[in-house]
Protein backbone atom coordinates (compact mmCIF):
# COMPACT_ATOMS: atom_id res chain seq x y z
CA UNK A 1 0.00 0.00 0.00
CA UNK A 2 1.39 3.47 -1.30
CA UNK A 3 1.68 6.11 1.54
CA UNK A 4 -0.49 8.43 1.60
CA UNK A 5 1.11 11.63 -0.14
CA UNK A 6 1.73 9.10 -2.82
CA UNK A 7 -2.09 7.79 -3.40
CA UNK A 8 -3.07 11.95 -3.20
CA UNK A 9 -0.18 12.30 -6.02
CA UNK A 10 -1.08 9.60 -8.16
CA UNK A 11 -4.84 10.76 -7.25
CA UNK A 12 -3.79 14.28 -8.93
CA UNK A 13 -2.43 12.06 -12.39
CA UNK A 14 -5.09 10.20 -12.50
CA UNK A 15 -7.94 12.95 -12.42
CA UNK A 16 -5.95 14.93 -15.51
CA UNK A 17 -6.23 11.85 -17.51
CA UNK A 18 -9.94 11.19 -16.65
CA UNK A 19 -10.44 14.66 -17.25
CA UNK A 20 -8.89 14.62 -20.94
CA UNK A 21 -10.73 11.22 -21.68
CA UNK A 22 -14.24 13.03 -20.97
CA UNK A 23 -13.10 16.12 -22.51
CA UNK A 24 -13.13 14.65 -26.04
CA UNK A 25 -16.41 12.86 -26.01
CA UNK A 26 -17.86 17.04 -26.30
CA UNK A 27 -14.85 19.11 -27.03
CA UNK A 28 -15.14 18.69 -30.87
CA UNK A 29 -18.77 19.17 -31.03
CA UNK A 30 -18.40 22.81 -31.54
CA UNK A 31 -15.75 22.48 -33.84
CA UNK A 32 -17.39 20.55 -36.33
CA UNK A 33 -18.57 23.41 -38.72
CA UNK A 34 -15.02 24.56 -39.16
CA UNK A 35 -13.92 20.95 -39.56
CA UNK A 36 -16.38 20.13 -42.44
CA UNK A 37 -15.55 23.64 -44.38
CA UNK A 38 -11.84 23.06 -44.21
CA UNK A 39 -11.40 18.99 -44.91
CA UNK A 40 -14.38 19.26 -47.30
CA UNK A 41 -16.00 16.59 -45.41
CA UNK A 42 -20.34 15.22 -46.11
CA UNK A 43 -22.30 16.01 -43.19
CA UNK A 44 -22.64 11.69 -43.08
CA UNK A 45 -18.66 11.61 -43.04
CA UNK A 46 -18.14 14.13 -40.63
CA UNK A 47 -20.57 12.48 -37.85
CA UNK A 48 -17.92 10.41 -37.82
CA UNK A 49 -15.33 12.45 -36.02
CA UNK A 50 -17.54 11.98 -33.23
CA UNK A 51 -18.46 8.69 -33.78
CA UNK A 52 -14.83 7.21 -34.65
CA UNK A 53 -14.25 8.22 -31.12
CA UNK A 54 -17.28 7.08 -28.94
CA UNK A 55 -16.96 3.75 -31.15
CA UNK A 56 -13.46 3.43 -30.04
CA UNK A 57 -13.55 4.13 -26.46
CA UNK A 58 -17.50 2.52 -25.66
CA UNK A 59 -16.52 -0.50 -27.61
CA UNK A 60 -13.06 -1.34 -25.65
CA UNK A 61 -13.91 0.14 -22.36
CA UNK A 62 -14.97 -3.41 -21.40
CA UNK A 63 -11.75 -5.24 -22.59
CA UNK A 64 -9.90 -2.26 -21.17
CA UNK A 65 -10.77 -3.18 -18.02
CA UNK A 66 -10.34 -6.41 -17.67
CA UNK A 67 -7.04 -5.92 -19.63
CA UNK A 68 -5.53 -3.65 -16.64
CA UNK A 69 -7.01 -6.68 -14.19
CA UNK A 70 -4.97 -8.97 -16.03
CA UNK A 71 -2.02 -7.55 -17.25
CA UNK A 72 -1.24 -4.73 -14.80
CA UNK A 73 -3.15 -1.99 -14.20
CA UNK A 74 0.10 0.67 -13.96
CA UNK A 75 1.48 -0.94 -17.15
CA UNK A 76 -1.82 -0.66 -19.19
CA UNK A 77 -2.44 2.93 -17.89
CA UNK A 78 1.13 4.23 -19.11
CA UNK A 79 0.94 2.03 -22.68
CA UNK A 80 -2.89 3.49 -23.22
CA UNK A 81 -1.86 6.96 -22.33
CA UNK A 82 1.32 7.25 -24.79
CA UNK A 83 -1.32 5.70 -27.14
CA UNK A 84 -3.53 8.65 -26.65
CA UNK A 85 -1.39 11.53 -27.07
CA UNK A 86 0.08 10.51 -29.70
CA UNK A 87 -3.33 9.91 -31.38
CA UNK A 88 -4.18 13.48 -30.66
CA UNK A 89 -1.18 15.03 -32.21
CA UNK A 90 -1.74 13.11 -35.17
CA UNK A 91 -5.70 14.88 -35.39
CA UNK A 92 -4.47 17.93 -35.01
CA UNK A 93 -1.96 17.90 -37.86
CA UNK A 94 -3.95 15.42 -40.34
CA UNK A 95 -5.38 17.28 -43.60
CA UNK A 96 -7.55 14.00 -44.91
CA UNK A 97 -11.10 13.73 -43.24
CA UNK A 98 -10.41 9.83 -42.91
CA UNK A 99 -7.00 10.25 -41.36
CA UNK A 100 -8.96 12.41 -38.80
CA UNK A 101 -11.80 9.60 -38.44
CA UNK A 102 -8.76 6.98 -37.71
CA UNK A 103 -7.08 9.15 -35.46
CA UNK A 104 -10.18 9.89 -33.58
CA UNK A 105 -10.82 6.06 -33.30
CA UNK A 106 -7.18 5.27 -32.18
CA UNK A 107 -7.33 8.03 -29.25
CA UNK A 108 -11.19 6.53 -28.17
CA UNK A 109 -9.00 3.22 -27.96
CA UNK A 110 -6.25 4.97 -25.86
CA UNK A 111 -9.24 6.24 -23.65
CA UNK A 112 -10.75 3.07 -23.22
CA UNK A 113 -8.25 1.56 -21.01
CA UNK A 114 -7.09 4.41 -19.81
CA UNK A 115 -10.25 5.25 -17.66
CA UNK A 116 -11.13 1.63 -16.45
CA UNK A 117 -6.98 1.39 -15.43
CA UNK A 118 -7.56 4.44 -13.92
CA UNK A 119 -10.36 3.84 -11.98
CA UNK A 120 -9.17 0.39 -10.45
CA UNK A 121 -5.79 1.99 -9.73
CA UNK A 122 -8.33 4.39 -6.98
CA UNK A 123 -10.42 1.59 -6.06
CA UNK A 124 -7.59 -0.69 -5.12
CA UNK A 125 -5.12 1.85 -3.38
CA UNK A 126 -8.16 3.67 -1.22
CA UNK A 127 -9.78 1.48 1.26
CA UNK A 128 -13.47 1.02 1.09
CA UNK A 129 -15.24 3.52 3.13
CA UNK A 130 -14.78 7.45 3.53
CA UNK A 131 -11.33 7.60 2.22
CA UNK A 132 -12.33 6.06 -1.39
CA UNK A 133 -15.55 7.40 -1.18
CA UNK A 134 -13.52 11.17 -1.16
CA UNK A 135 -11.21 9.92 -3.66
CA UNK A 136 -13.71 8.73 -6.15
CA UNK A 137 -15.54 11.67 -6.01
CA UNK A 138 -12.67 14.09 -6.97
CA UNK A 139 -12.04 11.67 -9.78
CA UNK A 140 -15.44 11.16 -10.64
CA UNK A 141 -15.98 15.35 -10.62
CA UNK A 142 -12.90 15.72 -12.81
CA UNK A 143 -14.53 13.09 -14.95
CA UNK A 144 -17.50 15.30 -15.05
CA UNK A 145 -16.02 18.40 -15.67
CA UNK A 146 -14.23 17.50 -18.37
CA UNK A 147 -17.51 16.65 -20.30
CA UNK A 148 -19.54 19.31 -18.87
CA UNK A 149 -16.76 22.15 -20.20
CA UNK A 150 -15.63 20.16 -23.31
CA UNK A 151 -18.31 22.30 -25.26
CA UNK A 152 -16.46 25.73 -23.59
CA UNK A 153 -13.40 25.15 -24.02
CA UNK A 154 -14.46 23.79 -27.69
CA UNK A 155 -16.21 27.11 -28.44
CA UNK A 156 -12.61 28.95 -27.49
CA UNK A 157 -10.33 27.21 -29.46
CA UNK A 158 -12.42 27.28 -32.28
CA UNK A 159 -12.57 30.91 -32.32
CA UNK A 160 -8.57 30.55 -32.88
CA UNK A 161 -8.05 27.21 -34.86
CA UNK A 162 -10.16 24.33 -34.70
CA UNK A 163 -6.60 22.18 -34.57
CA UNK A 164 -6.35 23.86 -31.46
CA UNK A 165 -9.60 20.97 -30.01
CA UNK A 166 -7.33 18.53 -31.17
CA UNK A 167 -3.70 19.63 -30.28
CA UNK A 168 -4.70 21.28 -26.39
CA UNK A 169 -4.57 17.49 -24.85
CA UNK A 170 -0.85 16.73 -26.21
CA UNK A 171 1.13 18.55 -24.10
CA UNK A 172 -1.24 17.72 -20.34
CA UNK A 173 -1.11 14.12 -21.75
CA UNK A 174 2.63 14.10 -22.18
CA UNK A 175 3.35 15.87 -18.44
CA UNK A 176 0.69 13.44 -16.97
CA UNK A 177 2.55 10.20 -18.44
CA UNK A 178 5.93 11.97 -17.15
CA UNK A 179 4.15 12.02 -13.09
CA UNK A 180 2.45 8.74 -13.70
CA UNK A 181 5.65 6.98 -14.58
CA UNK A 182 7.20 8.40 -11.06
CA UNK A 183 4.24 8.34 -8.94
CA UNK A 184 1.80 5.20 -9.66
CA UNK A 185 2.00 3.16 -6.86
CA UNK A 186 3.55 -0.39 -8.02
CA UNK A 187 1.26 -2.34 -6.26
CA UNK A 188 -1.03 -1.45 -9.25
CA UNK A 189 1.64 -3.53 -11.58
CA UNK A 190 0.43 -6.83 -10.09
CA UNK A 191 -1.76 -9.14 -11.96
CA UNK A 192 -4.69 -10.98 -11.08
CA UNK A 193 -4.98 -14.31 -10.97
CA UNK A 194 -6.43 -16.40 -14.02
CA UNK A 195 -5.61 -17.03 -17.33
CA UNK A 196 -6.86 -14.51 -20.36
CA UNK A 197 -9.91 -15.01 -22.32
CA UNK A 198 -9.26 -14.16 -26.00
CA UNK A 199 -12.65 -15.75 -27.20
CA UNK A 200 -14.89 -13.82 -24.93
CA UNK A 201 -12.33 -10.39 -26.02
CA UNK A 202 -12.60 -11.11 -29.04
CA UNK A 203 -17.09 -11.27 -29.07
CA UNK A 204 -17.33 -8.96 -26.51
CA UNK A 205 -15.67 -6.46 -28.61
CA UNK A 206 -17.16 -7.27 -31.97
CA UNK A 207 -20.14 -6.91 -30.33
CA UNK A 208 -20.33 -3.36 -28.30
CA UNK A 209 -18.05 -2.34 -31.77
CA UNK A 210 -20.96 -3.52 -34.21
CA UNK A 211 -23.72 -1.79 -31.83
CA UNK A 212 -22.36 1.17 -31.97
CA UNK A 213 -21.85 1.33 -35.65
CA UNK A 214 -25.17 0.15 -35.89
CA UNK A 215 -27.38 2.54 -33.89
CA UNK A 216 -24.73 5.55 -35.43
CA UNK A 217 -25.75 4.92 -39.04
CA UNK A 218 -29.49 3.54 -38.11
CA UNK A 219 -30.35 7.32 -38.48
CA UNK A 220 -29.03 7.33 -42.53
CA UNK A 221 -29.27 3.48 -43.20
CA UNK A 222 -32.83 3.90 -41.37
CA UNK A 223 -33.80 1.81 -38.44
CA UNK A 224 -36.26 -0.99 -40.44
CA UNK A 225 -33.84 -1.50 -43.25
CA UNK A 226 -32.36 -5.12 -43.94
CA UNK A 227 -28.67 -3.66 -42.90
CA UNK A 228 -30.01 -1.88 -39.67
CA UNK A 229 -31.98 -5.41 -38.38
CA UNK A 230 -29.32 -7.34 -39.61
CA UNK A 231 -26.95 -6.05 -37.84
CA UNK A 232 -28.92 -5.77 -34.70
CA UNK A 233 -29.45 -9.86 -35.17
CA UNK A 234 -25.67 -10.34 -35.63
CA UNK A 235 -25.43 -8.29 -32.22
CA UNK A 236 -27.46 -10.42 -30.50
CA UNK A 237 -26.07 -13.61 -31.83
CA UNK A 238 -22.35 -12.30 -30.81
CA UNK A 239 -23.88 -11.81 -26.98
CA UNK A 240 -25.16 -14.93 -26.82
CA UNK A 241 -22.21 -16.79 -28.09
CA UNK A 242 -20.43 -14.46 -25.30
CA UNK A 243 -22.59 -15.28 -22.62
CA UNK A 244 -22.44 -19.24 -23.48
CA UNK A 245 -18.52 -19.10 -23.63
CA UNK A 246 -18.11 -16.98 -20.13
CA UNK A 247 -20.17 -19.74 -18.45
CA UNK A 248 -17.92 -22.63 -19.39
CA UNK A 249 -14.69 -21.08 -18.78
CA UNK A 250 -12.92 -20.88 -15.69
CA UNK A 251 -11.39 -17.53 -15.81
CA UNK A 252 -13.85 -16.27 -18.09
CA UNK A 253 -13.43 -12.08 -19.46
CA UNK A 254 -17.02 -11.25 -17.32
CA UNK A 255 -17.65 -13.24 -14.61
CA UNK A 256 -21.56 -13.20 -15.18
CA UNK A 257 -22.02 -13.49 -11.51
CA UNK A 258 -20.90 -9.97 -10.89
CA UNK A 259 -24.44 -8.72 -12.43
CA UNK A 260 -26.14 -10.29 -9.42
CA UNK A 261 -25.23 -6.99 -7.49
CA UNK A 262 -28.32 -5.34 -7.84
CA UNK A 263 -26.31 -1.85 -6.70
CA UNK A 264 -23.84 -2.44 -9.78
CA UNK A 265 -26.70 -2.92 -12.05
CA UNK A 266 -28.57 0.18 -11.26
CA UNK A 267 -25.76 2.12 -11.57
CA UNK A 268 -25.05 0.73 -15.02
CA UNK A 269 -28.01 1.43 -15.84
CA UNK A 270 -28.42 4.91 -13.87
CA UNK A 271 -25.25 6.28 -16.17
CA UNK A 272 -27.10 4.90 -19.21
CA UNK A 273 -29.78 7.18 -18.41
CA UNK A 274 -27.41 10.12 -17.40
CA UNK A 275 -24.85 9.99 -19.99
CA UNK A 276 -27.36 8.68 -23.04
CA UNK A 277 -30.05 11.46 -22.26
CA UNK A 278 -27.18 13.90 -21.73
CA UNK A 279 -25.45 13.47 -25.33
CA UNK A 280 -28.68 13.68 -27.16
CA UNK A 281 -29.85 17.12 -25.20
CA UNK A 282 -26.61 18.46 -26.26
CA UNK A 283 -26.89 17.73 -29.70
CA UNK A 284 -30.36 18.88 -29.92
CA UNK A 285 -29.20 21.90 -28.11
CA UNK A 286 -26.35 22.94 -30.99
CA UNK A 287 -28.65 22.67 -32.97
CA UNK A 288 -31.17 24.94 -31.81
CA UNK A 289 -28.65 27.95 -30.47
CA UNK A 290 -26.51 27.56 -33.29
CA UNK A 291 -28.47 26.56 -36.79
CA UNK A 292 -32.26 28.00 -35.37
CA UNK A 293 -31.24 31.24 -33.32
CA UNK A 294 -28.01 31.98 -35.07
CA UNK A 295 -25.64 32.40 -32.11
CA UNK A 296 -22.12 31.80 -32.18
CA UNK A 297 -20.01 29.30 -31.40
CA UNK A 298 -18.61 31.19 -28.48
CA UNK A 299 -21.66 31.79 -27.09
CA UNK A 300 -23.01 28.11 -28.01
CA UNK A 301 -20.16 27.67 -25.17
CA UNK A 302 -20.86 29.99 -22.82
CA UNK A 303 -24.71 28.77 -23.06
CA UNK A 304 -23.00 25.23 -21.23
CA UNK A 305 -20.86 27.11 -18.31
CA UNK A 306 -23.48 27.34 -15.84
CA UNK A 307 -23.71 23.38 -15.91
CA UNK A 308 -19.93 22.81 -15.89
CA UNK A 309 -19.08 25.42 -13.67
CA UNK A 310 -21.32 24.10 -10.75
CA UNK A 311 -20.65 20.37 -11.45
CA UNK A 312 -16.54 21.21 -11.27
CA UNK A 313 -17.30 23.42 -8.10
CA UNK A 314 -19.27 20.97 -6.20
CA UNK A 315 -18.76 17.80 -7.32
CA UNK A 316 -15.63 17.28 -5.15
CA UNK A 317 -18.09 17.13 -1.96
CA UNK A 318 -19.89 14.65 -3.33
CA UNK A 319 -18.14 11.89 -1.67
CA UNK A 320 -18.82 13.33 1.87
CA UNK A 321 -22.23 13.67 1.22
CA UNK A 322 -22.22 9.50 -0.06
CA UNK A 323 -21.06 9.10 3.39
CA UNK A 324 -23.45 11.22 5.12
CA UNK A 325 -26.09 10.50 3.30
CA UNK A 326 -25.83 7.00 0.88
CA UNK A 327 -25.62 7.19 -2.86
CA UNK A 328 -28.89 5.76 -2.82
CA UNK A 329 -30.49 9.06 -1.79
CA UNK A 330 -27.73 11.21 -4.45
CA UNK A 331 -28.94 9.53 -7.16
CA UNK A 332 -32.31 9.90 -6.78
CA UNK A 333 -32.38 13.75 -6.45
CA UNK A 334 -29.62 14.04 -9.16
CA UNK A 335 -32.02 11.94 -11.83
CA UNK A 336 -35.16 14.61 -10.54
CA UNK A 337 -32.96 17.74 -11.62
CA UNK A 338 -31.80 15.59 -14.61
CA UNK A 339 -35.76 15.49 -15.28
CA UNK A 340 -36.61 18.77 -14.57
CA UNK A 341 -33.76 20.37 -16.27
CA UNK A 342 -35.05 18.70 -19.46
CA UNK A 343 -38.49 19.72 -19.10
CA UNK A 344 -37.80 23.41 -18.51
CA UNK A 345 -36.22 23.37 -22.07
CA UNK A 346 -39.36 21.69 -23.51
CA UNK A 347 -40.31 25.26 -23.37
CA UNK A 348 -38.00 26.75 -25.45
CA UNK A 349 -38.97 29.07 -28.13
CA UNK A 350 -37.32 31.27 -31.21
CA UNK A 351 -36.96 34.12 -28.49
CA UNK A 352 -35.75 32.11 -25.03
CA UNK A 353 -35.08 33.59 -22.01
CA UNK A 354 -31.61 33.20 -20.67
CA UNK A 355 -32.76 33.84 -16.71
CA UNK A 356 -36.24 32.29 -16.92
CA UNK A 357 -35.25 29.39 -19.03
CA UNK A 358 -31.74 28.70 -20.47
CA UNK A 359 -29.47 29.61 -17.24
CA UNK A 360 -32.10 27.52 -14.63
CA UNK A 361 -32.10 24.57 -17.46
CA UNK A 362 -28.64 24.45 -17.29
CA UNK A 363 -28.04 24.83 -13.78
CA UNK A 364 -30.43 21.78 -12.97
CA UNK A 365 -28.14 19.85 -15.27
CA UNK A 366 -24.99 20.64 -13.30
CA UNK A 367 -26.47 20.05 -10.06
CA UNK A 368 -28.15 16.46 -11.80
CA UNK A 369 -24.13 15.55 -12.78
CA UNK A 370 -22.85 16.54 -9.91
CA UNK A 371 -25.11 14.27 -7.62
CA UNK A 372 -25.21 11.66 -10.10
CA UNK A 373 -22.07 11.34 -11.97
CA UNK A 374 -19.77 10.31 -8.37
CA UNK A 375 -22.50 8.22 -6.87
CA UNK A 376 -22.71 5.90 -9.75
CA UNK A 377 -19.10 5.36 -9.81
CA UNK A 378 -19.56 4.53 -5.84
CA UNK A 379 -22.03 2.47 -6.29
CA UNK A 380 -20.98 0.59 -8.95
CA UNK A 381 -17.04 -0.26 -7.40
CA UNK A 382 -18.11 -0.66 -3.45
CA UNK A 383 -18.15 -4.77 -2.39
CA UNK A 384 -16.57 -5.28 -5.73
CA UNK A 385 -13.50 -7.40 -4.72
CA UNK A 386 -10.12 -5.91 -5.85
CA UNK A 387 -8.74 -8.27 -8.74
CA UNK A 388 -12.47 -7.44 -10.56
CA UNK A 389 -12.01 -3.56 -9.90
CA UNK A 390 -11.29 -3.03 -13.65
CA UNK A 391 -14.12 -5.61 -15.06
CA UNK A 392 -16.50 -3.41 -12.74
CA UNK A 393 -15.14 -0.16 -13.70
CA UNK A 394 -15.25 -0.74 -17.66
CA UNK A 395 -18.93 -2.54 -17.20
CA UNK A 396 -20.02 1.00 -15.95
CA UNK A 397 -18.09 3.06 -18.41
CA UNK A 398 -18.81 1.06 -21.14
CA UNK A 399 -22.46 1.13 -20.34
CA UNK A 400 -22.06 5.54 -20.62
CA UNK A 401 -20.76 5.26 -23.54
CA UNK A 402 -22.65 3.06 -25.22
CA UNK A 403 -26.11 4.23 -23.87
CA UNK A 404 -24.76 7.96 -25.09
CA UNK A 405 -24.26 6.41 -28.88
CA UNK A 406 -27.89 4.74 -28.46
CA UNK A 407 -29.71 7.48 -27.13
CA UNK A 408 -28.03 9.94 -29.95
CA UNK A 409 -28.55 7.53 -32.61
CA UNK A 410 -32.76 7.32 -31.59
CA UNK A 411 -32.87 11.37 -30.74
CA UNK A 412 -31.11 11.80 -34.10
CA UNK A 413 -34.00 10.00 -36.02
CA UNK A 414 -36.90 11.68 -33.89
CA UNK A 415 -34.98 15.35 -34.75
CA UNK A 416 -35.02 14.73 -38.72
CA UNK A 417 -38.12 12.55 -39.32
CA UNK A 418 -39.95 16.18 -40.71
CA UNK A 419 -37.13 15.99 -43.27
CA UNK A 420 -34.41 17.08 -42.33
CA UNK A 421 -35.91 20.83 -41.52
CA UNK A 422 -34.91 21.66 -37.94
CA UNK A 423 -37.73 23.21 -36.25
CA UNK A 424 -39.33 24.10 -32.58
CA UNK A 425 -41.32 21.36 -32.54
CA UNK A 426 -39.06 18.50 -33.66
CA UNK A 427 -36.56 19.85 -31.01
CA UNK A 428 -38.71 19.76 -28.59
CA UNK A 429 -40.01 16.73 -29.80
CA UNK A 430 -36.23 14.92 -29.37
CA UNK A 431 -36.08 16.94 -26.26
CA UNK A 432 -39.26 14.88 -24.80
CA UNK A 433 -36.94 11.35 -25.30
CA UNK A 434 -34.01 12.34 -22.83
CA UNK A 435 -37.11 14.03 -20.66
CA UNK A 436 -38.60 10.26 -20.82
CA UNK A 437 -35.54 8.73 -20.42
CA UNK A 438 -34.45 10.79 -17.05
CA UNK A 439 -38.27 9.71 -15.53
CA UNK A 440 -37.37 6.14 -15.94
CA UNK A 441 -34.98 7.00 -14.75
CA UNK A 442 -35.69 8.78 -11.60
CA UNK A 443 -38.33 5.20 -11.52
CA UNK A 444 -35.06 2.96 -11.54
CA UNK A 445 -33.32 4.87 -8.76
CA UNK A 446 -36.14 5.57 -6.21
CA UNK A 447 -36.86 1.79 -6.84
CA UNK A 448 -33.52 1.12 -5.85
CA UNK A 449 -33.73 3.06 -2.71
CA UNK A 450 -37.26 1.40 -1.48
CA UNK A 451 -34.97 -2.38 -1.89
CA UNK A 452 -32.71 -0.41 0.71
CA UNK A 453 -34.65 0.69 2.92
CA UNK A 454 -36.64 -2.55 2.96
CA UNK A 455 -33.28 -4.95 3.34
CA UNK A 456 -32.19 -2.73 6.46
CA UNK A 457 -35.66 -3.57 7.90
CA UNK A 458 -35.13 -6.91 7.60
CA UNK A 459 -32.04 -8.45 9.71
CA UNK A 460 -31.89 -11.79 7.94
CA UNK A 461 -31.59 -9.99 4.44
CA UNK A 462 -28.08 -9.59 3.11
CA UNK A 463 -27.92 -6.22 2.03
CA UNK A 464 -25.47 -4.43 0.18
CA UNK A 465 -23.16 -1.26 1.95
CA UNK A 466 -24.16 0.76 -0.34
CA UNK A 467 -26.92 1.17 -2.90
């Protein structure tokens, strides 16, 4: 066990890298415009420089983590993180659309074992309790911040050089592989027992890689054509062949039994809701500052920093208030401001109002991350043993990322169904399926909370620590 200035140090490492890997899911959303004029790119090629990136980093996540449980969860951090900087120097300089795509895939790879590595490196050098529960949430806020201000920072550099979006995580990946080298503890080099599980990789991956791609293009292909369902059935047929091999191996990838935690499954599925509705509302909201009332991308920005302001303020607290007051209880008030955020911009209109509407909108969001987003990862990692820390760690993440491609893909499909012609009621219209989404759930989590309160009543029951 590292001492304690050490764990704080490698604490500090690990919360710029989290913070870069969250940055890029939004950072280049506000970019996009400049990228399409200058590469000459289709609007159906240059989804893609979003896409090459969430279909990199949600379809690995899961091997990522298991990979650091297996192979070393110091040595996979460092390997992934020279992998991603040099991925993002490469987008910054390219001046072919594709070589952009590729390097946007490559540095979603890079991110998808560096966040599970990350996270297990925390969850296995903090004790269970107050201590990790503090530690998580500053890396869970930083995490959080990093999406939440991806779209300001975005609407900065742009101003200056949309290369800039691409180039500004080189040099604070470079100085953060320089500290990690010197202060990861080494304890996080050992291995966990077993042997590795290239079939189950191998499906796993094809699997979470072909969903992706398939709910991304569903939108274009359309969502009853031969390719969409066929792919869909190939999906399914990949999971089940995963599911069968796990259960005859002895060191399988996924250990199916860790899905009987009840606590880890709602928080998979509580950051499906967060992160899925979350992506879509941002989309739909570029598109209504930017291409209905005409603003800027600077002020596109700006429109986010109420959100990402208060989540990067407060979030840090959030692990004291886990202890005082369970993540059970977190979660369910972050998922109501998560609802009501989205339902005070069902009123939007061609002339908003930024103090009645747009500000309050955006400051329920913030508060709804920065409840949500730490609790989750709490939730998800407590009672987990240590040598499945990664598996439980890339399960989660890999369930944000992958919710935020479906939830886009469906929103995307609901926003153009009039044609193509964006308008006040089809955004409000996609608006009203992350507004669904956050009531089920706000359903899921208060659920969750009632199977607490009702296992403390009962002595006998073996409840979890913390739901």
């Amino acid at each position: 066990m590292s001492s304690s200035s050490t764990r704080w140090s490698a604490l500090a490492v690990l919360c710029a890298v989290i913070f870069l890997d969250a940055l890029d899911v939004s950072m280049v959303g506000v970019a996009l415009p400049s990228i399409q004029h200058e590469l000459g790119l289709s609007t159906s090629s240059l989804q893609w420089v979003v896409s090459g990136y969430v279909l990199g980093y949600g379809g690995l996540l899961l091997l990522g983590g298991r990979t650091a449980d297996l192979l070393g969860r110091r040595r996979v951090f460092l390997v992934a993180l020279a992998v991603f900087a040099v991925a993002s120097l490469l987008g910054g300089l390219v001046n072919d659309g594709a070589l952009l795509i590729a390097a946007r895939f490559i540095k979603g790879v890079g991110a998808a074992f560096t966040a599970p590595a990350a996270l297990s490196i925390i969850t296995t050098t903090f004790p269970e309790g107050p201590l990790r529960n503090k530690a998580l949430s500053i890396f869970t806020a930083c995490g959080a911040s990093g999406y939440s201000l991806g779209l300001v920072f975005s609407g900065l550099l742009t101003q200056l050089d949309w290369r800039l979006t691409m180039l500004m995580p080189v040099p604070v990946a470079v100085i953060a592989l320089i500290a990690a080298i010197k202060v990861l503890p080494r304890n996080a080099e050992e291995r966990a027992d077993g042997g590795h599980d290239l079939i189950g990789a191998v499906l796993i991956t094809a699997s979470m890689l072909l969903l992706v791609f398939t709910v991304v293009q569903a939108p274009e292909a359309g969502w009853s054509s031969v390719r969409t369902i066929g792919s869909l059935v190939a999906v399914a047929a990949l999971l089940g062949l995963f599911v069968l091999t796990e259960l005859r191996l002895k060191h399988p990838l996924v250990r199916l039994g860790i899905l009987r935690s009840g606590p880890l499954v709602r928080a998979n599925l509580g950051l499906v809701v967060l992160m899925g509705s979350y992506v879509a509302f941002q989309f739909v909201a570029m598109q209504y500052f930017q291409n209905l009332l005409g603003w800027s991308a600077l002020g596109t920005a700006l429109a986010f920093l109420p959100a990402g302001l208060l989540v990067a303020v407060t979030s840090t607290k959030m692990g004291d208030f886990a202890d005082r007051f369970g993540t059970g209880k977190l979660i369910v008030v972050g998922a109501a401001a998560l609802a009501g955020g989205y339902a005070m911009f069902l009123g939007i209109s061609r002339t908003p109002g930024l103090f009645t509407l747009v500000i309050p909108g955006m400051l329920l969001l913030g508060i709804a991350f920065a409840l949500s987003f730490p609790a989750l990862n709490i939730q998800a990692t407590n009672g987990v043993s240590d040598d499945e820390q990664g598996l439980a760690s890339g399960l989660l993440n890999t369930s944000g990322q992958v919710g935020g491609a479906i939830v886009l893909a469906v929103v995307t499909a609901v926003l153009t169904s009039g044609g193509g012609e964006i308008s006040i009621g089809s955004l409000r219209a996609a608006i009203l399926v992350s507004l669904l989404l956050a009531v089920a759930g706000l359903a899921l989590s208060a659920a969750g909370l009632r199977d607490r309160k009702r296992a403390a009543a009962v002595p006998e029951a073996k409840a979890y620590e913390v739901v």
